[in-house]
C-alpha atoms as a PDB file:
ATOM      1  CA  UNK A   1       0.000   0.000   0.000  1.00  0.00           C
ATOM      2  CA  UNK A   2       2.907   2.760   0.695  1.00  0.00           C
ATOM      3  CA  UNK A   3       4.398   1.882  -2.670  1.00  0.00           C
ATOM      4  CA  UNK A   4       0.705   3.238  -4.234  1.00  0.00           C
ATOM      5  CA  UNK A   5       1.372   6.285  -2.131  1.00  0.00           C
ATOM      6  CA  UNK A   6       4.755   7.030  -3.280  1.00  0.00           C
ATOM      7  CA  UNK A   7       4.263   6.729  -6.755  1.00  0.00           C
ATOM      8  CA  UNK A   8       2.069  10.089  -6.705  1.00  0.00           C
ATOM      9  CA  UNK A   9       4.472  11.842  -4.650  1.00  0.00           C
ATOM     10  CA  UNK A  10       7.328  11.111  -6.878  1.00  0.00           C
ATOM     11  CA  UNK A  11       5.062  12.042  -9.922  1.00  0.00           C
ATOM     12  CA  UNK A  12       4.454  15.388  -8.096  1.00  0.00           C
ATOM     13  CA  UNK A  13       8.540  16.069  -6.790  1.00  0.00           C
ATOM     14  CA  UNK A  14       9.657  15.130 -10.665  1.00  0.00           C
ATOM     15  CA  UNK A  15       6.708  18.000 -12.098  1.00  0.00           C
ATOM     16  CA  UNK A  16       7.172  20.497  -9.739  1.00  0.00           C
ATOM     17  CA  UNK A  17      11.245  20.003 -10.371  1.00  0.00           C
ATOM     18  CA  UNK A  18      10.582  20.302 -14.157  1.00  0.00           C
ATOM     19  CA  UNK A  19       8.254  23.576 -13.557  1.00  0.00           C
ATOM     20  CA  UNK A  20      11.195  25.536 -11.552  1.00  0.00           C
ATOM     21  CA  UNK A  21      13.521  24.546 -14.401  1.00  0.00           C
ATOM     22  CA  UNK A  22      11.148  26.310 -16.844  1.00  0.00           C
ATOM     23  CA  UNK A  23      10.798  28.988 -14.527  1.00  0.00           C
ATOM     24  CA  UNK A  24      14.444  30.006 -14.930  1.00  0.00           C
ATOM     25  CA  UNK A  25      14.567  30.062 -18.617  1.00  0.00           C
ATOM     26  CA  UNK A  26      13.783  33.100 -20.897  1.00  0.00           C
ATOM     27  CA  UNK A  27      10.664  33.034 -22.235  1.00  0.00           C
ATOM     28  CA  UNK A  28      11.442  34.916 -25.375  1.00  0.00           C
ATOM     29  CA  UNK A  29      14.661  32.209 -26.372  1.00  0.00           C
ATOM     30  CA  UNK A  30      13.089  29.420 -28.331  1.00  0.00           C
ATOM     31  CA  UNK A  31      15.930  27.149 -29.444  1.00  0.00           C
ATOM     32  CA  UNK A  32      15.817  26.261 -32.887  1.00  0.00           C
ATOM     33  CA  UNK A  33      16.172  22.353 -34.281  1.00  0.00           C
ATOM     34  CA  UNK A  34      17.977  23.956 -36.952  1.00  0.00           C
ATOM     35  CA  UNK A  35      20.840  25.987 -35.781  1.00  0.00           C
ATOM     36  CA  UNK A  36      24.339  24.174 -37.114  1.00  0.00           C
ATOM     37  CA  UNK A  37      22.250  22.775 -39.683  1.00  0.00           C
ATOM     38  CA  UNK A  38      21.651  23.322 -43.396  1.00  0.00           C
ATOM     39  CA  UNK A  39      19.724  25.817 -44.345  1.00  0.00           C
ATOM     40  CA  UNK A  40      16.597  24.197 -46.251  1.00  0.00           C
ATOM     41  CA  UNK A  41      16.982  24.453 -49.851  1.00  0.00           C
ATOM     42  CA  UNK A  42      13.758  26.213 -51.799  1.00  0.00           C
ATOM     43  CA  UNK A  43      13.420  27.628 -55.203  1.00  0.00           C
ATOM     44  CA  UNK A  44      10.929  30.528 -54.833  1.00  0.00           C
ATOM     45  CA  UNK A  45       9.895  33.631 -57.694  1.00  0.00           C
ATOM     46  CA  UNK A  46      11.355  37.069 -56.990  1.00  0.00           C
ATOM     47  CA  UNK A  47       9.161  39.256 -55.469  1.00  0.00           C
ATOM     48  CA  UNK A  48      10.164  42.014 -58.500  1.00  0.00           C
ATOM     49  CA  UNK A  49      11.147  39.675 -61.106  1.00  0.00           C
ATOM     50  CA  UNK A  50       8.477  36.820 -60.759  1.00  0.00           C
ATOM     51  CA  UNK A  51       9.762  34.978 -63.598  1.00  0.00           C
ATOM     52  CA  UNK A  52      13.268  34.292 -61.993  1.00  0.00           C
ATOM     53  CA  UNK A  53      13.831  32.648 -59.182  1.00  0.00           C
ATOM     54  CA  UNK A  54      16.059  32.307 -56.152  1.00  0.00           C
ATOM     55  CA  UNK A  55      17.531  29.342 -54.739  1.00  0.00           C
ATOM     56  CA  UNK A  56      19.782  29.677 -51.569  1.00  0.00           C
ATOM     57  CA  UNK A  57      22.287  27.708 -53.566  1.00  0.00           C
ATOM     58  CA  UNK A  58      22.988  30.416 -55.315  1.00  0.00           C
ATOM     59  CA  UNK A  59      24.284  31.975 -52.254  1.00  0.00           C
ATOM     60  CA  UNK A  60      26.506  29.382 -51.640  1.00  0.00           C
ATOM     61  CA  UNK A  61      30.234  30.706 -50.478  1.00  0.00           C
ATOM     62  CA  UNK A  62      29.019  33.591 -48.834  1.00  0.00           C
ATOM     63  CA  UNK A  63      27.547  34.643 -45.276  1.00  0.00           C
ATOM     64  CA  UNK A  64      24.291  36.407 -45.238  1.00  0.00           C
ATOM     65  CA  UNK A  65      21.078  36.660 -43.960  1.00  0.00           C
ATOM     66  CA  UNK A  66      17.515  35.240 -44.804  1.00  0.00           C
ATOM     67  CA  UNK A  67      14.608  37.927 -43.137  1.00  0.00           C
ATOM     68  CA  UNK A  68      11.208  36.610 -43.029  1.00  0.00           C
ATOM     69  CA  UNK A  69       8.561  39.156 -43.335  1.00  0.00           C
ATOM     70  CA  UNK A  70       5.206  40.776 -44.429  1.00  0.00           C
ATOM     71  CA  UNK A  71       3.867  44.169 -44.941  1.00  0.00           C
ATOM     72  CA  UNK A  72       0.566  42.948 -42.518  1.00  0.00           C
ATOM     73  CA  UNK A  73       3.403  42.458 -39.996  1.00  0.00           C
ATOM     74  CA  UNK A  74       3.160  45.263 -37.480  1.00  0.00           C
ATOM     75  CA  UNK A  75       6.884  44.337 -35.657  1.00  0.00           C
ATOM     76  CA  UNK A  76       8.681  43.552 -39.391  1.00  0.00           C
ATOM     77  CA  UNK A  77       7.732  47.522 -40.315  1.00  0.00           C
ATOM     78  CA  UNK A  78       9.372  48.949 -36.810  1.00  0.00           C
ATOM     79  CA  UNK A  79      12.121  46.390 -37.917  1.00  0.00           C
ATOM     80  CA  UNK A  80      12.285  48.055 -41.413  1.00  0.00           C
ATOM     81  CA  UNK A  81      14.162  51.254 -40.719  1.00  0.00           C
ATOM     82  CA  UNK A  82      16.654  49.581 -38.798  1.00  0.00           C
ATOM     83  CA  UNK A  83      17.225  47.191 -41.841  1.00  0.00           C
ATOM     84  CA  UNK A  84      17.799  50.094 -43.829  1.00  0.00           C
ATOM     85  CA  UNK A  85      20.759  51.160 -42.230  1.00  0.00           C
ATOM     86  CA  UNK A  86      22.408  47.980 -41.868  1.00  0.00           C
ATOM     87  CA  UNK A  87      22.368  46.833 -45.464  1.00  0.00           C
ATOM     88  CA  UNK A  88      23.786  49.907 -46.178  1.00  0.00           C
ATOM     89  CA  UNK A  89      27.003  48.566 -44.124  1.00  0.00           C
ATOM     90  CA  UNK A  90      27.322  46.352 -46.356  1.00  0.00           C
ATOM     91  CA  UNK A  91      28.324  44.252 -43.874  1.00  0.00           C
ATOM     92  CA  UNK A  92      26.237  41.710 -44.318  1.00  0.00           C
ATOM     93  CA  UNK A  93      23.838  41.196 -46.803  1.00  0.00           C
ATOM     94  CA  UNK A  94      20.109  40.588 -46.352  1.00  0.00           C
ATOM     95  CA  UNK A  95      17.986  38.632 -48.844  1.00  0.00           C
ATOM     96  CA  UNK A  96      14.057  38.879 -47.663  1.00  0.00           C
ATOM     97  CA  UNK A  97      11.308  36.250 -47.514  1.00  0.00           C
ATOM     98  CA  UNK A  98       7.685  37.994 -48.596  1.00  0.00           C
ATOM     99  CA  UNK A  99       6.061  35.993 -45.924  1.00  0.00           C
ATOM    100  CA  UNK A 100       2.183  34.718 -46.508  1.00  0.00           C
ATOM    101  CA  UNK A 101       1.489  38.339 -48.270  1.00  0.00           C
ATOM    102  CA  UNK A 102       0.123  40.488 -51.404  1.00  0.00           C
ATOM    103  CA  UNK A 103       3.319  41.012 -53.414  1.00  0.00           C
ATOM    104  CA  UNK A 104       1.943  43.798 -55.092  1.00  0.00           C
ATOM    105  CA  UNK A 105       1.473  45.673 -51.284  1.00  0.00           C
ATOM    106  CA  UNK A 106       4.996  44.214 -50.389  1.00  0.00           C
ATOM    107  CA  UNK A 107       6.453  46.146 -53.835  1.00  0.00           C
ATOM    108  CA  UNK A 108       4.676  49.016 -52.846  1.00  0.00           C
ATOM    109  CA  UNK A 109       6.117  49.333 -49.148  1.00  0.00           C
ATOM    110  CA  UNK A 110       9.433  48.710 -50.536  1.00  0.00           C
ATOM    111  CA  UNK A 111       9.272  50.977 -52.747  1.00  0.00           C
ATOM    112  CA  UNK A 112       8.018  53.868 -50.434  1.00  0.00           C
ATOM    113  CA  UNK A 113       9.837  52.823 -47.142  1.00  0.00           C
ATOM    114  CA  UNK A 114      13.114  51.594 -48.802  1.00  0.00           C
ATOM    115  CA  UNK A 115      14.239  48.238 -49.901  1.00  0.00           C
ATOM    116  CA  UNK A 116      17.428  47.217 -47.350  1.00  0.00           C
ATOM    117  CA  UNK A 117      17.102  43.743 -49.566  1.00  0.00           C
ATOM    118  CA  UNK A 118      19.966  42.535 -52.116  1.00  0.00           C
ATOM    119  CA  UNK A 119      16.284  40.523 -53.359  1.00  0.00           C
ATOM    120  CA  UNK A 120      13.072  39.098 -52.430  1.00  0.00           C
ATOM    121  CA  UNK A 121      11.448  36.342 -52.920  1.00  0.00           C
ATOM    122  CA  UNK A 122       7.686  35.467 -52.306  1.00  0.00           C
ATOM    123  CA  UNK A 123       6.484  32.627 -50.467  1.00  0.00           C
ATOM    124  CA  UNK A 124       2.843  33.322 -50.549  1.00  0.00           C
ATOM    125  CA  UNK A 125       1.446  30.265 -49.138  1.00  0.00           C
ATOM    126  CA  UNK A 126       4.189  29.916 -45.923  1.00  0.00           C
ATOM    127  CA  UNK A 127       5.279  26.673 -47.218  1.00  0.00           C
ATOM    128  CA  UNK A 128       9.164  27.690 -47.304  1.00  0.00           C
ATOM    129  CA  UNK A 129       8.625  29.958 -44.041  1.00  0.00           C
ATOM    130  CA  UNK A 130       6.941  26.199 -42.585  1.00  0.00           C
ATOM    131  CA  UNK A 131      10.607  24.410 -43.554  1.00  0.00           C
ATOM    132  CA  UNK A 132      12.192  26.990 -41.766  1.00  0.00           C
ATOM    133  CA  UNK A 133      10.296  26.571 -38.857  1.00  0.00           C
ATOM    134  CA  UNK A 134       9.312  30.443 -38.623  1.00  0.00           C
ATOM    135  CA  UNK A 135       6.579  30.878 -36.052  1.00  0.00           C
ATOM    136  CA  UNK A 136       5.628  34.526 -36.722  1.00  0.00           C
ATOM    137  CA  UNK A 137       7.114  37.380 -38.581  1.00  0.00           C
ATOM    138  CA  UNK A 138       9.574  38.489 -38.327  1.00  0.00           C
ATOM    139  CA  UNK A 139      12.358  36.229 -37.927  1.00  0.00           C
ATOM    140  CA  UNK A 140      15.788  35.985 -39.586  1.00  0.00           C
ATOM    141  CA  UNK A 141      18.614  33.646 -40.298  1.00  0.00           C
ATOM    142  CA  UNK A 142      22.036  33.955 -40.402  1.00  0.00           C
ATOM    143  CA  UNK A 143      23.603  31.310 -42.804  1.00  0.00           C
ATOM    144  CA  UNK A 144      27.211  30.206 -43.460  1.00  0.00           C
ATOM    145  CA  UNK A 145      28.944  29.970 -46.464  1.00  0.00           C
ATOM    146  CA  UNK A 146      28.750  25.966 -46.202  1.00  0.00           C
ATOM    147  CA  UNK A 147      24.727  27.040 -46.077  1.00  0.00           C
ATOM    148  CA  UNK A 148      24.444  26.095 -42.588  1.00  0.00           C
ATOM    149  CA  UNK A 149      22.608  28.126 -40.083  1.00  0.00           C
ATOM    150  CA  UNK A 150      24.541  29.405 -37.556  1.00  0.00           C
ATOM    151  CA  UNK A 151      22.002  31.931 -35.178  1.00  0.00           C
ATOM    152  CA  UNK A 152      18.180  32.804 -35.482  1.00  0.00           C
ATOM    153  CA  UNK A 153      16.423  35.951 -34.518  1.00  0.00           C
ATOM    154  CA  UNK A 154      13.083  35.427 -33.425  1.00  0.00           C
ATOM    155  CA  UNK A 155      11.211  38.882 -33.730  1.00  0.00           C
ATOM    156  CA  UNK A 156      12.844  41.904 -35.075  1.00  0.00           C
ATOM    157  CA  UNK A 157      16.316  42.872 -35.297  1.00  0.00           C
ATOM    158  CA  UNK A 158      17.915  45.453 -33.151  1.00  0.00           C
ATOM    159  CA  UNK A 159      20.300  47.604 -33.141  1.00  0.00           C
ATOM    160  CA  UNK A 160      21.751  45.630 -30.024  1.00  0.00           C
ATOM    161  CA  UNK A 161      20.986  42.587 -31.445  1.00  0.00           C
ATOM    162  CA  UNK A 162      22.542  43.428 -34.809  1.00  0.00           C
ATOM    163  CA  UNK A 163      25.542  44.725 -32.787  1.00  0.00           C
ATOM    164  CA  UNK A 164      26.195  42.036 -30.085  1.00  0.00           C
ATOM    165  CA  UNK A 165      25.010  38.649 -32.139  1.00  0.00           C
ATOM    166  CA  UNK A 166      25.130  39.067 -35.943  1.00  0.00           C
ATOM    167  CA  UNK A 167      28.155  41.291 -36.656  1.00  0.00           C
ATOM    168  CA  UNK A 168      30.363  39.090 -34.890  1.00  0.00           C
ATOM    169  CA  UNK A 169      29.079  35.823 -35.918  1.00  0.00           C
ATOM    170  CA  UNK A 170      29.448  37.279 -39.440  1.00  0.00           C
ATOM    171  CA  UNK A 171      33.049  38.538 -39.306  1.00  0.00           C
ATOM    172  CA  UNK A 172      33.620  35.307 -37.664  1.00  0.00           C
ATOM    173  CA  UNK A 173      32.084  32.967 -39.982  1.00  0.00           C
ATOM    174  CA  UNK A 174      33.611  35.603 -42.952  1.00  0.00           C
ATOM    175  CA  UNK A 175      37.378  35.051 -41.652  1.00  0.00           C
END
């Protein structure tokens, strides 16, 4: 009869253990299966040439990033300005994903509000953004120039984030 007793109790010890570990993580860090892996390969249209297309293949031998985004996407326009000024760095460049969106609206804000993209693609129905594992605009990639990814940005980039994470990865990885 005790051993019926225990069981419970060491049920409740072992959940309220994993609970405090969860407590103690950040909330806003959600690792990603894909980080030190290849980047998934996709052939989408250009978002300004919709009879070429892109492939990251074609990027292959270079660092750069991959920006998922959409012009419905409140936190990708605050991002937008801040894009701006790093691709014109040059330090890195950015290549944008048209995330589940109107690519005539998307052509429009770029042209208005700036394009920081070296191109965009479209991926109208999320299929590529579902490979990548993107679970809301936006949300950005750095890749290698093996095509692996090597760090993730969940929500937009900042200026601290662009500072402290991606520059140095990128010189790194560029060396």
């Amino acid at each position: 009869m005790n051993r019926f007793l225990l069981l419970p109790l060491v049920l409740f010890i072992g959940l309220v253990a994993f609970l405090l570990v969860g407590l103690h993580r950040d909330p806003h860090e959600v690792p990603s299966p894909l980080i030190n892996k290849p980047a998934p390969d996709f052939k989408l249209s250009q978002l300004k040439e919709p009879a070429r297309t892109f492939s990251p293949q074609e990027m292959r031998g270079k660092v750069w990033i991959l920006n998922f985004w959409g012009t419905w996407c409140v936190a990708c326009r605050e991002e937008h300005p801040l894009l701006l000024e790093f691709s014109k760095t040059g330090a890195v460049p950015i290549y944008g994903v048209d995330y589940k969106d109107d690519p005539a609206a998307a052509k429009q804000m770029l042209a208005e509000e700036g394009n920081p993209y070296a191109m965009t693609v479209s991926d109208p129905d999320g299929r590529t953004s579902i490979d990548y594992g993107v679970y809301g605009a936006p949300e950005s990639y750095l890749i290698d120039r093996n095509g692996v990814i090597r760090f993730k940005q969940i929500g937009p980039i900042t200026e601290e984030v662009w500072q402290k994470e991606i520059l140095p990865r990128a010189k790194q990885l560029n060396q």
